[in-house]
Protein backbone atom coordinates (compact mmCIF):
# COMPACT_ATOMS: atom_id res chain seq x y z
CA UNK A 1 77.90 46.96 131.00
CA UNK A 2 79.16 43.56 131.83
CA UNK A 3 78.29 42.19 135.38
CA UNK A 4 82.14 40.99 135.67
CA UNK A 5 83.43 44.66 134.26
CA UNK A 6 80.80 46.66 136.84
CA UNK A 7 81.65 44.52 140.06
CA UNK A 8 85.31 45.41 139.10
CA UNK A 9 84.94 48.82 138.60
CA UNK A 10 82.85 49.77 141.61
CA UNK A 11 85.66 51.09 144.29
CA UNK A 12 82.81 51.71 146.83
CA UNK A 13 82.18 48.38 147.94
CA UNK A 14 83.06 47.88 152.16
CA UNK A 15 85.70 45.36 153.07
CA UNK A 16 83.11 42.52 153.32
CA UNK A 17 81.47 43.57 150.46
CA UNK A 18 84.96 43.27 148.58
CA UNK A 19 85.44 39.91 149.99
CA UNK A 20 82.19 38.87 148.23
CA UNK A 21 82.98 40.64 144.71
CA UNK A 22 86.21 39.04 144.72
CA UNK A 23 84.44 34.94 145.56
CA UNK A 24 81.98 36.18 142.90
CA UNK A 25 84.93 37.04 140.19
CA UNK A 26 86.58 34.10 141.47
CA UNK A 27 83.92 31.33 141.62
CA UNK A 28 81.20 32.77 138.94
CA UNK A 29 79.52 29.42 138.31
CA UNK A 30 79.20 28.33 141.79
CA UNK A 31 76.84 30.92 143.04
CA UNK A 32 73.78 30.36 140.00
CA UNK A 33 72.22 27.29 141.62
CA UNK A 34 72.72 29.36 145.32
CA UNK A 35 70.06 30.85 147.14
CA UNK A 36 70.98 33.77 149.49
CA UNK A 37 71.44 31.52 152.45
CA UNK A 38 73.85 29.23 150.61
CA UNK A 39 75.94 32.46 148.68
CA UNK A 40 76.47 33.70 152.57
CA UNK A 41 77.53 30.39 153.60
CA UNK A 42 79.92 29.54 150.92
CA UNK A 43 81.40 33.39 150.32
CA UNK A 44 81.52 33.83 154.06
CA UNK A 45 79.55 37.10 154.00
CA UNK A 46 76.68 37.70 155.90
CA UNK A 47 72.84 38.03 153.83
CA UNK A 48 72.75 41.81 154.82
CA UNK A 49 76.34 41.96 152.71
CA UNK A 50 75.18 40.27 149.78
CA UNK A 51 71.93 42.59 149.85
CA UNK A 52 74.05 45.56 149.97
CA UNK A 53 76.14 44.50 147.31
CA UNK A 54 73.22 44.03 144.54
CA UNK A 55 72.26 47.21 145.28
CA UNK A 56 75.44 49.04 144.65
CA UNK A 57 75.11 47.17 141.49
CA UNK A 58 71.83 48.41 141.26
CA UNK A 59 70.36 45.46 140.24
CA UNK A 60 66.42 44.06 141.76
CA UNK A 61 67.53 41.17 143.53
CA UNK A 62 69.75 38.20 143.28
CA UNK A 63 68.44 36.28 140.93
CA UNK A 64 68.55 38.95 138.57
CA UNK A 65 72.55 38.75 139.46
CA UNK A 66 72.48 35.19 139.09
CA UNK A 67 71.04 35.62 135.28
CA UNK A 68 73.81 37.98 134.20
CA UNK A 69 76.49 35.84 135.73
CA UNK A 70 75.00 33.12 133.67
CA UNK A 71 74.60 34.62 130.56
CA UNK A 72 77.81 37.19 130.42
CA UNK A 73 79.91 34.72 131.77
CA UNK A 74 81.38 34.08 128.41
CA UNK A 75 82.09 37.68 127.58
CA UNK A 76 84.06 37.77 130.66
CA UNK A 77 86.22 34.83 130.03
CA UNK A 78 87.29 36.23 126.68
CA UNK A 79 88.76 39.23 128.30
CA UNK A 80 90.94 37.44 130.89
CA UNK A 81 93.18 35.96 128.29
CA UNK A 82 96.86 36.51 129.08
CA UNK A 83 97.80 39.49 126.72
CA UNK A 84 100.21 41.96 127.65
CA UNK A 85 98.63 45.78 126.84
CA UNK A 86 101.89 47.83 127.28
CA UNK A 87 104.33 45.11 125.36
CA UNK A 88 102.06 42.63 123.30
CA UNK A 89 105.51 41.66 121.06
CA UNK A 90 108.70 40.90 122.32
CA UNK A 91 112.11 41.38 121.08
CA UNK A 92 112.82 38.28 119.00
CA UNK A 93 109.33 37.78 117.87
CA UNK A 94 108.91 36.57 114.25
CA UNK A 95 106.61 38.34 112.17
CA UNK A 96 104.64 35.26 112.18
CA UNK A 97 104.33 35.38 115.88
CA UNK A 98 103.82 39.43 116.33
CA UNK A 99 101.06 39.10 113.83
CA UNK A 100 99.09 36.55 116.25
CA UNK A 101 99.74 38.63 118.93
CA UNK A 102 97.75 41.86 117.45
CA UNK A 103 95.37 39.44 116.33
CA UNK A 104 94.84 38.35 120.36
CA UNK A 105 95.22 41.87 121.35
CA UNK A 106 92.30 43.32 118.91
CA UNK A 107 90.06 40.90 119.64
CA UNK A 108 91.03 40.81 123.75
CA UNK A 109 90.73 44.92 123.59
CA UNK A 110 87.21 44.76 121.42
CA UNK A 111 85.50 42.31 124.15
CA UNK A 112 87.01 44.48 126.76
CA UNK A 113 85.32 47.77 125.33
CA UNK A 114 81.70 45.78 124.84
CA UNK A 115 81.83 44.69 128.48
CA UNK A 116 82.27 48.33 129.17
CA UNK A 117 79.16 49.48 127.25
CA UNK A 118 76.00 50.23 129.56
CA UNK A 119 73.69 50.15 127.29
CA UNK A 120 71.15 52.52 128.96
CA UNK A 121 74.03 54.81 129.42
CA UNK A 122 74.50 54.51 125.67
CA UNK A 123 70.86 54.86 124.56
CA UNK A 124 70.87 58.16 126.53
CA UNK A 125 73.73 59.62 124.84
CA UNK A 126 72.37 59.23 121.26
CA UNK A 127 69.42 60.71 122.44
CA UNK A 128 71.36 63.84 123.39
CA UNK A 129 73.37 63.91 120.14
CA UNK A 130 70.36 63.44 118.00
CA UNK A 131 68.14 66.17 119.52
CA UNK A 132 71.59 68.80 119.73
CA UNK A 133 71.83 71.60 117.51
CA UNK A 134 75.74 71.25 117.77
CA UNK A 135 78.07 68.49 118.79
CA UNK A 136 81.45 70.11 119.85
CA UNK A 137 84.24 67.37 120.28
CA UNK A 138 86.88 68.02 122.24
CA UNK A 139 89.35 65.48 122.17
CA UNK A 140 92.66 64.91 123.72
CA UNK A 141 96.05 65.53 121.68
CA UNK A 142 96.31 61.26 121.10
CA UNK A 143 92.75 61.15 119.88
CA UNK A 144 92.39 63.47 117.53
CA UNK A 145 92.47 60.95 114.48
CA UNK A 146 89.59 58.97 116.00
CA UNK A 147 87.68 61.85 117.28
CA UNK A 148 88.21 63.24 113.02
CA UNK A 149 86.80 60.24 111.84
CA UNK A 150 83.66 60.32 114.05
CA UNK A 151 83.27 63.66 113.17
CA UNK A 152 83.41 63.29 109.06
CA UNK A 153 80.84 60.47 109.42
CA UNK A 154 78.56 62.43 111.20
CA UNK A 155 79.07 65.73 108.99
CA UNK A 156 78.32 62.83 105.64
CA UNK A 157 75.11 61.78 106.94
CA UNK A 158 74.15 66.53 107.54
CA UNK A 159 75.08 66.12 111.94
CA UNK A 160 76.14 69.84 112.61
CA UNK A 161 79.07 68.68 114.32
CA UNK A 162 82.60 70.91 115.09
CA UNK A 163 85.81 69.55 116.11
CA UNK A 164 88.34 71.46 118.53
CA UNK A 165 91.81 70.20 119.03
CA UNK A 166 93.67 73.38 120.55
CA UNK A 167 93.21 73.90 124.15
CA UNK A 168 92.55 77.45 124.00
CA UNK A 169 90.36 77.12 121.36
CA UNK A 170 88.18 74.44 123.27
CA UNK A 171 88.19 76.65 126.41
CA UNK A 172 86.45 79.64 123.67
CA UNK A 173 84.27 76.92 122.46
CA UNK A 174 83.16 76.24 125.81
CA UNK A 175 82.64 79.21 127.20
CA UNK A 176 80.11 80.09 123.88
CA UNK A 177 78.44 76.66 124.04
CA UNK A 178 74.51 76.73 124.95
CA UNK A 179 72.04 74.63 126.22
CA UNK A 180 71.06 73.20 123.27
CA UNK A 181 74.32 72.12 122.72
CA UNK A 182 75.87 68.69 123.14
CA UNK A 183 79.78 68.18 124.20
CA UNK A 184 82.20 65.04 124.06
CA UNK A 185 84.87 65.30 125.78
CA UNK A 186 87.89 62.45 124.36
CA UNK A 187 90.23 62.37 127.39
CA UNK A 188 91.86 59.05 128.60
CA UNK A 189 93.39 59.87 131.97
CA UNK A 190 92.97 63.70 132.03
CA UNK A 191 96.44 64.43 130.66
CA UNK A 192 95.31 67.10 128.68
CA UNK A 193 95.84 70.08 129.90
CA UNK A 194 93.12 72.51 131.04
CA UNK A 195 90.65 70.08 129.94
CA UNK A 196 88.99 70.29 133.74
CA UNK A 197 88.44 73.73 132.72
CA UNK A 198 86.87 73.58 129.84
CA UNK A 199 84.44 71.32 131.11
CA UNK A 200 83.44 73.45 134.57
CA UNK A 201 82.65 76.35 131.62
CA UNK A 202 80.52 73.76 129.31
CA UNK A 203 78.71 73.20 132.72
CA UNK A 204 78.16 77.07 133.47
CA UNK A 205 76.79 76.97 130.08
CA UNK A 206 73.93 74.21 129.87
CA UNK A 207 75.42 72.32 127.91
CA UNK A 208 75.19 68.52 127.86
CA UNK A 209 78.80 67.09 128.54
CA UNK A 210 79.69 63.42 127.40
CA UNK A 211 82.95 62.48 128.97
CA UNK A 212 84.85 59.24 127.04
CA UNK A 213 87.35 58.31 129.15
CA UNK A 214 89.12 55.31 130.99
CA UNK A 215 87.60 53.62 133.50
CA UNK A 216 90.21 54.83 136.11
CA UNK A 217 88.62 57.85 138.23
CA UNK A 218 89.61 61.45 137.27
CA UNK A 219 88.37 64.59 138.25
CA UNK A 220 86.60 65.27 135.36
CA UNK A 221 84.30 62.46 135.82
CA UNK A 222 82.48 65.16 138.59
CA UNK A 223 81.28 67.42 135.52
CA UNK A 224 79.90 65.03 133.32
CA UNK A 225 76.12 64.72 132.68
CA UNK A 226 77.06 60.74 130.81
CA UNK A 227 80.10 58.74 130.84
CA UNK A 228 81.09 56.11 128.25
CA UNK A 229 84.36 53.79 128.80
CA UNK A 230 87.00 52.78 126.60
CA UNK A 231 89.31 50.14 127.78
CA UNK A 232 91.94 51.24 130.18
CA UNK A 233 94.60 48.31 130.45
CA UNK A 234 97.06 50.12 129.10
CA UNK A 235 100.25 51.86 131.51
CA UNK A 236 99.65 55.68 130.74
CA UNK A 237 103.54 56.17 130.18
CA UNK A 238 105.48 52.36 129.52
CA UNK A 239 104.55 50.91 126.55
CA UNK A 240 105.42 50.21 122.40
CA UNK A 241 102.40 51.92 121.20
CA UNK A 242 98.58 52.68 122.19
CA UNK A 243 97.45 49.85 120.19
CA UNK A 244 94.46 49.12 122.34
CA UNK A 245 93.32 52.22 123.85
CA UNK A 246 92.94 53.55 120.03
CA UNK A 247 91.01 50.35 119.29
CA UNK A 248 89.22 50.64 121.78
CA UNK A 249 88.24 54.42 121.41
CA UNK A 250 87.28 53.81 117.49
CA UNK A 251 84.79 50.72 118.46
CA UNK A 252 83.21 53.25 120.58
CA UNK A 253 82.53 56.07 118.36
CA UNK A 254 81.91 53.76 115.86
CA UNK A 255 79.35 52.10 117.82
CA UNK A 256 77.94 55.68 119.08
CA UNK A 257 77.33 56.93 114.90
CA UNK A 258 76.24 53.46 114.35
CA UNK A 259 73.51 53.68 116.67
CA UNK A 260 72.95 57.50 116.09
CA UNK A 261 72.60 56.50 112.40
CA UNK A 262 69.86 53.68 113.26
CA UNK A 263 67.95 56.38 114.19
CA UNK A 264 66.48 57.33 111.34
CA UNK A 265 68.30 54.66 109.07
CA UNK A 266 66.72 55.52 105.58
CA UNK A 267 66.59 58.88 105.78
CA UNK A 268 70.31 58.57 107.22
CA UNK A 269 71.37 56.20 104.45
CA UNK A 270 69.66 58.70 101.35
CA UNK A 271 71.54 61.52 103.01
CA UNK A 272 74.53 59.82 102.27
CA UNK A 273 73.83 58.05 98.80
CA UNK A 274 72.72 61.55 98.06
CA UNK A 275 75.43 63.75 99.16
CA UNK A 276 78.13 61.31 97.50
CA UNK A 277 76.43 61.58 93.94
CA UNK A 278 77.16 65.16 94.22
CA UNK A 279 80.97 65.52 94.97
């Protein structure tokens, strides 16, 4: 995950710390040439704050901190443009004009999801897909398209993966899950409804549950064995469309089959020359 995108998601930070997350965000390229001394003196936090601080990021010290400001910097700057999530057209737009917009709003929303990616977090989830017997996916009603498309790509290339979109019948899936199985939950805010449910009774089970969610805390973040983020600018009622949360939610599958599918590339890759030949 981006250094930027993890300092702002962490809500467990004390006021001081706070104070220092927000100089950091603020003032990213005036703490690299700092040692701890000089980050105290000019963020006005004490050296016992700033050591707290790196390790709620969990991170060895701060010059590790001071390499990913350095080097994700970047990244970070390409997400703050000024786009507006909930109403990225206006009324008396020209086509012209709405088409630049989406441009600025795919490319805002794909930088957004990267910075979201932990990458060990990632690493651990293919690892659980590719040694399941099943993959259930239980996605929420608006991500059932994205969820389908994961799930046909995985099905080409012989996954043995199943795709629920009724409530009840992901609470029966659930409750007959095993160990050996692996579950994604697809569930933005938790709208859905008895999807807390369904994953207390994948728990019960063994199961391994992958929650995909936004990054704004939920309940059912407490019953998930791995967590993966899509971007979560967008108002869960006012907008046009959910242009960028669908984006966002398609990079991330795609990125979880591509990576699944690196696994064992050529064999992966025959598979699906092979199978096509066939139809």
């Amino acid at each position: 995950m981006n250094i930027f995108t993890k300092i702002k998601n962490i809500d467990s930070f004390t006021h001081t710390e706070q104070d220092l997350a927000d100089f950091i965000l603020s003032h990213p390229l005036d703490i690299i040439n700092c040692d701890i001394h000089e980050l105290a003196k000019i963020s006005y936090v004490s050296t016992s704050t700033i050591y707290r601080f790196i390790d709620k990021l969990e991170l060895k010290g701060l010059s590790q901190l001071k390499m990913l400001v350095s080097s994700q910097y970047e990244d970070y700057i390409q997400e703050q443009d000024d786009t507006d999530y909930n109403y990225p057209f206006k009324e008396f737009d020209t086509h012209h004009t709405i088409i630049h917009k989406m441009n600025s709003l795919y490319h805002q929303t794909l930088t957004a999801t990267k910075n979201l990616i932990d990458l060990k977090e990632l690493m651990k989830v293919v690892q659980v897909l590719d040694e399941a017997q099943r993959i259930l996916i239980f996605p929420g009603v608006g991500n059932i398209y994205s969820a389908g498309s994961f799930e046909q790509n995985m099905k080409e290339i012989g996954a043995n993966v199943i795709i629920e979109t009724y409530p009840y019948h992901q609470y029966l899936a659930s409750i007959a899950s095993h160990k050996n199985d692996a579950i994604i939950i697809i569930s933005y805010a938790n709208r859905a409804t008895g999807m807390l449910d369904i994953m207390k009774e994948a728990k019960k089970t063994g199961a391994k549950v992958i929650l995909i969610s936004s990054t704004k805390y939920n309940p059912l973040f407490d019953y998930a064995d791995y967590q993966l983020y899509f971007c979560s600018y967008e108002n869960k009622e006012e907008k046009i469309a959910s242009f960028s949360s669908k984006l966002s939610l398609q990079y991330l599958l795609d990125c979880l089959y591509a990576c699944y599918f690196n696994r064992r590339y050529k064999e992966n890759l025959n598979y699906r020359i092979h199978s096509y030949k066939e139809l």
